[in-house]
Protein backbone atom coordinates (compact mmCIF):
# COMPACT_ATOMS: atom_id res chain seq x y z
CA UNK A 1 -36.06 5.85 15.58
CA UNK A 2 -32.68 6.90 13.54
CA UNK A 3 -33.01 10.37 11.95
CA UNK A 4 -34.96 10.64 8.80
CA UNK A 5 -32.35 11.07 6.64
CA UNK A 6 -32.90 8.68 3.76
CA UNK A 7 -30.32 6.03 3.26
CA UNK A 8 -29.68 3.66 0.03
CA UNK A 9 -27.86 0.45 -1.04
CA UNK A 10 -26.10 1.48 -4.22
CA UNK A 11 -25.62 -1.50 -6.67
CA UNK A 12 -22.29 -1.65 -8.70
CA UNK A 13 -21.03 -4.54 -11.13
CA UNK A 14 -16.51 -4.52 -12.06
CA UNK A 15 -15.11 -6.61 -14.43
CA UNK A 16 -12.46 -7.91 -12.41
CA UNK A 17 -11.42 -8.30 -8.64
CA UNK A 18 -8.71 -5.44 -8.92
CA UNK A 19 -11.50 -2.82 -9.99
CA UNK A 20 -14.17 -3.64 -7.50
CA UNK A 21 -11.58 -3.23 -4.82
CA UNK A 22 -10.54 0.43 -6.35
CA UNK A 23 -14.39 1.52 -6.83
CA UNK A 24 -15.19 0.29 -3.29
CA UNK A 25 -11.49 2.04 -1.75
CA UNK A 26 -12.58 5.22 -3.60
CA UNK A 27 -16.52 5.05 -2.35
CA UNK A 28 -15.62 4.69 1.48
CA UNK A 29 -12.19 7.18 1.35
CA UNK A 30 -14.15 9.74 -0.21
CA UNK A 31 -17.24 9.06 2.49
CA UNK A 32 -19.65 8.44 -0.33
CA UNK A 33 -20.42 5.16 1.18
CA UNK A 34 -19.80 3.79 4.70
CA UNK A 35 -19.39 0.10 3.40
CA UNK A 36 -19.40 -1.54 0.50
CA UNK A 37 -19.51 -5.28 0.17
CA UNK A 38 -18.14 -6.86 -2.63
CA UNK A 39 -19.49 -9.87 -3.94
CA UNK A 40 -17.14 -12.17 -6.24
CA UNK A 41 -18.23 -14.90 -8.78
CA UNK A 42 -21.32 -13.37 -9.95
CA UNK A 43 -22.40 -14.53 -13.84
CA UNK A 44 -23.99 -11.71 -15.80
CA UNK A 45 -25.89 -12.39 -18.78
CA UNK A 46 -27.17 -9.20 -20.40
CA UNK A 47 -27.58 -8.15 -24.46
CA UNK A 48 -24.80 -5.78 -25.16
CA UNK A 49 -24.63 -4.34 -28.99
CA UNK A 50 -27.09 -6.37 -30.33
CA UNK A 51 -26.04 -9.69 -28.77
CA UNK A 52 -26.49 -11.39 -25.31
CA UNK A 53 -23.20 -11.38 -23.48
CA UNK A 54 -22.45 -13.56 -20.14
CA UNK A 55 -19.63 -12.53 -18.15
CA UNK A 56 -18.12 -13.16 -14.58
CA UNK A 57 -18.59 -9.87 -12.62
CA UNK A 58 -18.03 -8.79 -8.98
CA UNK A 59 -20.91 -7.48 -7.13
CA UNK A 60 -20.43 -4.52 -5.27
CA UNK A 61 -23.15 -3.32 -2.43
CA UNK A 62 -22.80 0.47 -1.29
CA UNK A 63 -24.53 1.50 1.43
CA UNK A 64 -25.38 5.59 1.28
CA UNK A 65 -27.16 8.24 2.04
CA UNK A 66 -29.42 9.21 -0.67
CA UNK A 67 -28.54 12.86 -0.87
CA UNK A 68 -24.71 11.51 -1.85
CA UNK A 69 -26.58 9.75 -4.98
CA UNK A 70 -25.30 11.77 -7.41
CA UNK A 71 -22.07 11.99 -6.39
CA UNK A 72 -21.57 8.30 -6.01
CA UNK A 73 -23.16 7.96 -9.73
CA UNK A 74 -20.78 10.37 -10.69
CA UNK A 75 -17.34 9.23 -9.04
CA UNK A 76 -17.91 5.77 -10.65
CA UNK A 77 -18.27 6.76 -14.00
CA UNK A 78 -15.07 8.88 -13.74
CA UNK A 79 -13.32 5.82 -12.03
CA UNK A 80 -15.04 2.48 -14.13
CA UNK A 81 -13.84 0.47 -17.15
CA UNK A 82 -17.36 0.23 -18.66
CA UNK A 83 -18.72 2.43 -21.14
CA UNK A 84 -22.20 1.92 -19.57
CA UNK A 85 -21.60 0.83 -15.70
CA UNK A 86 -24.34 -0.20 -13.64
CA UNK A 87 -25.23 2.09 -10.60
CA UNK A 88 -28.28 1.89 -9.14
CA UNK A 89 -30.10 2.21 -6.15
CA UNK A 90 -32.08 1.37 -3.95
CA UNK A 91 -33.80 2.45 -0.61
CA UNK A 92 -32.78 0.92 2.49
CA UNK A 93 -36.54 0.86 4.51
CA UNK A 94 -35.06 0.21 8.11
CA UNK A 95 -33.10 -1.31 10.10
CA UNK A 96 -31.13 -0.83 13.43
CA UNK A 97 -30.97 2.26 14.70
CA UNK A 98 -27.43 2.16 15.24
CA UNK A 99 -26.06 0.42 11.77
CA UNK A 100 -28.45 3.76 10.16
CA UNK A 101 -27.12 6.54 12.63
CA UNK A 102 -23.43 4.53 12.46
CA UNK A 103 -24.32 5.64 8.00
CA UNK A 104 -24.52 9.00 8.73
CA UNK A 105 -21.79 9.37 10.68
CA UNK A 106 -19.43 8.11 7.95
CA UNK A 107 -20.56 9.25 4.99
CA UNK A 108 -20.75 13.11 3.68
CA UNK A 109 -18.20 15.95 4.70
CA UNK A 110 -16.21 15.42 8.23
């Protein structure tokens, strides 16, 4: 069993191609995430100021370590377009032992 350090996926929305790919750059350089997938063509449909708003997004899938939560929150707020970005998160239950420890290893200070 992988050490019980607790990791997350981290769930991010961009507006465009060219901003997933910064968020995601920033997330891994700054080992706040060891991968994050990015998943084009997504259609949002949300209510936004009063009015329901549909919108192509890209999907972007972090995967953490839940003490780096905060941090991650933080950086992409400072780095998104949105007033209101989505970040949230989610716990990553298991998986193999090697993809968790391989987490670790990556993310937090060298």
């Amino acid at each position: 069993m992988a050490s019980m350090v607790e990791r997350i996926v981290v769930l991010m929305t961009a507006g465009s191609q060219e901003e997933a790919d910064r968020l995601a750059q920033a997330l891994v350089a700054e080992r706040l995430a060891a991968c994050v997938n990015i998943v084009p063509g997504m259609i949002s449909v949300y209510r936004w100021q009063g009015a329901i708003q549909r919108d192509q997004e890209w999907l972007l899938l972090a995967k953490s370590r839940r003490d780096l939560l905060d941090a991650v929150v933080q950086r992409v707020q400072e780095l998104h377009s949105y007033d209101v970005p989505e970040v949230t998160a989610l716990p990553l239950e298991g998986g193999s032992d090697d993809y968790l420890r391989w987490i670790d290893e990556v993310t937090g200070s060298d």
